[in-house]
C-alpha atoms as a PDB file:
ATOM      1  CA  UNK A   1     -50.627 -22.666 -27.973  1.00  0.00           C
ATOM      2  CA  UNK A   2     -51.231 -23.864 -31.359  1.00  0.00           C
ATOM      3  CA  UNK A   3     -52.792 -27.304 -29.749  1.00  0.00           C
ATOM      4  CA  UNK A   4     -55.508 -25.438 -27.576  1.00  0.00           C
ATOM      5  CA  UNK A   5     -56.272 -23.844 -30.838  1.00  0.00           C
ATOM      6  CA  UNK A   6     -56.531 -26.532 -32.456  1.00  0.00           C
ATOM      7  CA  UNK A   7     -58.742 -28.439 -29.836  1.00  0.00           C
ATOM      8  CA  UNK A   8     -60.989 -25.157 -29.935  1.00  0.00           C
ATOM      9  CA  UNK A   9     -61.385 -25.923 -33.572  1.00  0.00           C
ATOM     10  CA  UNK A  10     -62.914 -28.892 -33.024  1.00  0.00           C
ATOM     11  CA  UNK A  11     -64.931 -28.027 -30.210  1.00  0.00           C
ATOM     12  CA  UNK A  12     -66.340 -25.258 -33.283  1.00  0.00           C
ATOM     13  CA  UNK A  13     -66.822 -28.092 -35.581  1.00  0.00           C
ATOM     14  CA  UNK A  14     -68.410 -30.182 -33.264  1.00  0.00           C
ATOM     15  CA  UNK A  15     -70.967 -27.026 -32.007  1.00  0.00           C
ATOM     16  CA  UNK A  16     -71.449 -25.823 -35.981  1.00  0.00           C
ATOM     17  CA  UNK A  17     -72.312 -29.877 -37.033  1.00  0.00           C
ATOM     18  CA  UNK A  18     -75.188 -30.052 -34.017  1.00  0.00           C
ATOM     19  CA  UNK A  19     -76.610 -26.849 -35.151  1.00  0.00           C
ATOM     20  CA  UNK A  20     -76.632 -27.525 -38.759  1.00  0.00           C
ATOM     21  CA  UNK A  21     -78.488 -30.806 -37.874  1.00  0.00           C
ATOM     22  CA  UNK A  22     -80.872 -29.171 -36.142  1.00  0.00           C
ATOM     23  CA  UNK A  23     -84.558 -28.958 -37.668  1.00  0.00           C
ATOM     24  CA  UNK A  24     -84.928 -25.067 -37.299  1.00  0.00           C
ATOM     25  CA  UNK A  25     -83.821 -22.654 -39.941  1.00  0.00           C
ATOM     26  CA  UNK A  26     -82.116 -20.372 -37.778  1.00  0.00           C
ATOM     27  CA  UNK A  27     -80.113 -23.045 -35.714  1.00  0.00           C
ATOM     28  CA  UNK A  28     -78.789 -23.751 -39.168  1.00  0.00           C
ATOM     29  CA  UNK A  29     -77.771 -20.220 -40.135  1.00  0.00           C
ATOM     30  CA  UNK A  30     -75.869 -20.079 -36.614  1.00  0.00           C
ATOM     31  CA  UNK A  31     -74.322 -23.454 -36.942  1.00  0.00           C
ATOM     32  CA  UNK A  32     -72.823 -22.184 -40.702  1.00  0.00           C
ATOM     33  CA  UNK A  33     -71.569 -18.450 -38.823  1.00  0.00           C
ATOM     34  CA  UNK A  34     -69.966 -20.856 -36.075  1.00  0.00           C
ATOM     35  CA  UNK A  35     -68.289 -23.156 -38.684  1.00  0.00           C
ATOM     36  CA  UNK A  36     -67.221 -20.508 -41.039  1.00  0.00           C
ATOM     37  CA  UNK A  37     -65.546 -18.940 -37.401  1.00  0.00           C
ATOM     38  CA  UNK A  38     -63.803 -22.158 -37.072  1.00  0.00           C
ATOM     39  CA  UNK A  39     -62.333 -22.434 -40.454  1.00  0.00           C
ATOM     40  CA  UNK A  40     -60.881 -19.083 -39.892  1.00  0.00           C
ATOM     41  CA  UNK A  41     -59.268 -20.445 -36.818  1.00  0.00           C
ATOM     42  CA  UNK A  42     -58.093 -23.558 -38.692  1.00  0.00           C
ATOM     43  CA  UNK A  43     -56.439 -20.592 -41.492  1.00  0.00           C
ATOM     44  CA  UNK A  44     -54.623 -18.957 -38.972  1.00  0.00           C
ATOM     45  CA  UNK A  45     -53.361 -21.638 -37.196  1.00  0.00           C
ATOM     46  CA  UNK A  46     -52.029 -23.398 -40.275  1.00  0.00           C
ATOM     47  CA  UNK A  47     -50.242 -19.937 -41.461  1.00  0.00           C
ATOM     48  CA  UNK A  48     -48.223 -20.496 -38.130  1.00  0.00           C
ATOM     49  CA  UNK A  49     -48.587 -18.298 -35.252  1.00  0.00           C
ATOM     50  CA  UNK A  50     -44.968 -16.772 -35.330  1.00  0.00           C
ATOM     51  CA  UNK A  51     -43.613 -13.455 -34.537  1.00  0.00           C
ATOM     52  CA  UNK A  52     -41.343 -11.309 -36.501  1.00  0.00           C
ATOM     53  CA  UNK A  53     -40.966  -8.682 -38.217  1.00  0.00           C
ATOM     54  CA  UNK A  54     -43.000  -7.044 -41.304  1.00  0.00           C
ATOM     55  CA  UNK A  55     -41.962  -8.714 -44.967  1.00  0.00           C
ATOM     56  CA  UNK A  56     -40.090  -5.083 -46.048  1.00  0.00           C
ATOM     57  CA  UNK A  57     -37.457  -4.710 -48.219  1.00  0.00           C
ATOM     58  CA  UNK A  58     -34.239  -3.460 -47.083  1.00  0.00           C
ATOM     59  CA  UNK A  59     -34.603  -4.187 -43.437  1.00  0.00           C
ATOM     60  CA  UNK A  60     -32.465  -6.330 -41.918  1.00  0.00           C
ATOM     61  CA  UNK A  61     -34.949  -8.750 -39.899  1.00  0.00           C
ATOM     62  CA  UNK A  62     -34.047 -12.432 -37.917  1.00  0.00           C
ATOM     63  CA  UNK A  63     -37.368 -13.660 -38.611  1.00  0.00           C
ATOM     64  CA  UNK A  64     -40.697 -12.181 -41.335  1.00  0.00           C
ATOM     65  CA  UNK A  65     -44.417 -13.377 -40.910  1.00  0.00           C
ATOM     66  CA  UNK A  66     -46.245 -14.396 -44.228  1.00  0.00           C
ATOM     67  CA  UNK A  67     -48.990 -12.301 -44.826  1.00  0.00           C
ATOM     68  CA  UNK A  68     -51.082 -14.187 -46.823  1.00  0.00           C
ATOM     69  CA  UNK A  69     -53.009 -16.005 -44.133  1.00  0.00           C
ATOM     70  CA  UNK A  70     -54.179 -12.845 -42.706  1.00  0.00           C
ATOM     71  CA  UNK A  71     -55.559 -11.714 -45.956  1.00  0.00           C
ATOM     72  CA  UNK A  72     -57.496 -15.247 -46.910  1.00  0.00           C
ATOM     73  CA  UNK A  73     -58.956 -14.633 -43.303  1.00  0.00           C
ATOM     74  CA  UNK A  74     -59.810 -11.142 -43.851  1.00  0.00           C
ATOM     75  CA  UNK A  75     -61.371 -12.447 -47.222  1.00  0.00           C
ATOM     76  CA  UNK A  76     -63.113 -15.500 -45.421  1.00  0.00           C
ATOM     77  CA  UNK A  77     -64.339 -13.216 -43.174  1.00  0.00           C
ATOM     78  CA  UNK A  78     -66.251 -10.808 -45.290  1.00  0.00           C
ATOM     79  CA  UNK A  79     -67.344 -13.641 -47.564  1.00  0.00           C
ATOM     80  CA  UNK A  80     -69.007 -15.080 -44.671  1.00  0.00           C
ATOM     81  CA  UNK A  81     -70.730 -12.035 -43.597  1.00  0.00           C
ATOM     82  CA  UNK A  82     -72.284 -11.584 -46.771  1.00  0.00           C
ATOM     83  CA  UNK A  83     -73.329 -14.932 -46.910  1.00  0.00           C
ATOM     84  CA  UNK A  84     -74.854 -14.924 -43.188  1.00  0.00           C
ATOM     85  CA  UNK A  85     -76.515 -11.719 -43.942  1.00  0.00           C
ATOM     86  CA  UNK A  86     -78.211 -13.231 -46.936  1.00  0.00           C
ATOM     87  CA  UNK A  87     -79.118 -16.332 -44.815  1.00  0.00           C
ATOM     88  CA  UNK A  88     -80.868 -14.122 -42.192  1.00  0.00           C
ATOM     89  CA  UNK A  89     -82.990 -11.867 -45.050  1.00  0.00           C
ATOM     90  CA  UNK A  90     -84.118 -15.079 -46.433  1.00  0.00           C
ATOM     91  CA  UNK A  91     -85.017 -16.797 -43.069  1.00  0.00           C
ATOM     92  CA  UNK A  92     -86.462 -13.724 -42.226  1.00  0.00           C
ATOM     93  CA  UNK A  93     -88.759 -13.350 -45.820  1.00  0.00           C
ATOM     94  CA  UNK A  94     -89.418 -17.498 -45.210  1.00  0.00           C
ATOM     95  CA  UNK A  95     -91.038 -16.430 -41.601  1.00  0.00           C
ATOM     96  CA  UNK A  96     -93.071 -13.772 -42.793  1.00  0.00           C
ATOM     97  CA  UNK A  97     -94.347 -15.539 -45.828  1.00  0.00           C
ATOM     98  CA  UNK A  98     -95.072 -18.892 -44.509  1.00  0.00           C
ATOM     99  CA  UNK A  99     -94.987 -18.353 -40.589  1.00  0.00           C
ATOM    100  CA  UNK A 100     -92.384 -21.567 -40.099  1.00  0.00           C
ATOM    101  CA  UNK A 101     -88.979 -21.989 -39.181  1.00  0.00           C
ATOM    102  CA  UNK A 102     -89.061 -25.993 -38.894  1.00  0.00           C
ATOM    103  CA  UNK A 103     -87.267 -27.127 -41.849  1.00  0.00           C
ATOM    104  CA  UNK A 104     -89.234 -30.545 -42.204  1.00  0.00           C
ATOM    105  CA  UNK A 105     -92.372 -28.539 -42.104  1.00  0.00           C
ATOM    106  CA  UNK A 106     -91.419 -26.261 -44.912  1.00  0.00           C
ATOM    107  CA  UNK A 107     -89.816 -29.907 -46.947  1.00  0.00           C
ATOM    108  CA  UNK A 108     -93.747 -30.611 -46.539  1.00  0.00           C
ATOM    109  CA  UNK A 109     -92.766 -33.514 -44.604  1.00  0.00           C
ATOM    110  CA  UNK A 110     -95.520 -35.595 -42.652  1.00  0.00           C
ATOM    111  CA  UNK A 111     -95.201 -37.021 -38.666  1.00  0.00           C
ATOM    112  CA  UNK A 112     -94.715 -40.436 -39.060  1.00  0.00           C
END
C-alpha cells in the first residue's frame, strides 16, 4: 500500500511541476494546491500507515499510532488553504487591474 502511495506522490509532483511551469497565473496557483496535496501524502506516508490503538495511558494496547503526523498534516493543511486563498484574491485583483493572466506579459516580457 505504502508503494502505490508513494508512486501517487510522484505522479502529484510530476502534475504540480508542469503546472507551476506553466505561463498562466492560475495554472500556477493550481500546480502549488496540487503540490502542497502531495506533500501531505508524502507526511502521512512517512508517519507509517499502521493500525493500533489510541496513545492512552493505562490501557493495555499490542500496538499505538503516533499522532504527530496527523497533526503536521492537519497544520499543512490549513497553512495551505490560507496560502491558496491568498493566491486566488491576488490573481483575482491582478485580472481586474491589469486584464492578464500570462505571467511573461505581466514580467513585461517581449516576443522574441
Amino acid at each position: 500500500m505504502e508503494t502505490l502511495i508513494t508512486i501517487l506522490i510522484g505522479v502529484l509532483v510530476t502534475v504540480a511541476v508542469y503546472l507551476l511551469l506553466s505561463r498562466s497565473l492560475i495554472r500556477v496557483i493550481l500546480g502549488s494546491a496540487v503540490l502542497s496535496h502531495a506533500v501531505h501524502l508524502l507526511l502521512m506516508v512517512m508517519g507509517g500507515l499502521k493500525k493500533g490503538s489510541v496513545p492512552l495511558l493505562g490501557e493495555q494496547a499490542e500496538a499505538y499510532t503516533d499522532a504527530l503526523p496527523q497533526a503536521l498534516i492537519l497544520t499543512a493543511i490549513v497553512i495551505s488553504f490560507a496560502v491558496s486563498a491568498f493566491l486566488l484574491v491576488l490573481a483575482y485583483r491582478t485580472y481586474k487591474e491589469t486584464g492578464l493572466d500570462d505571467l511573461h506579459e505581466l514580467r513585461g516580457f517581449t516576443d522574441e
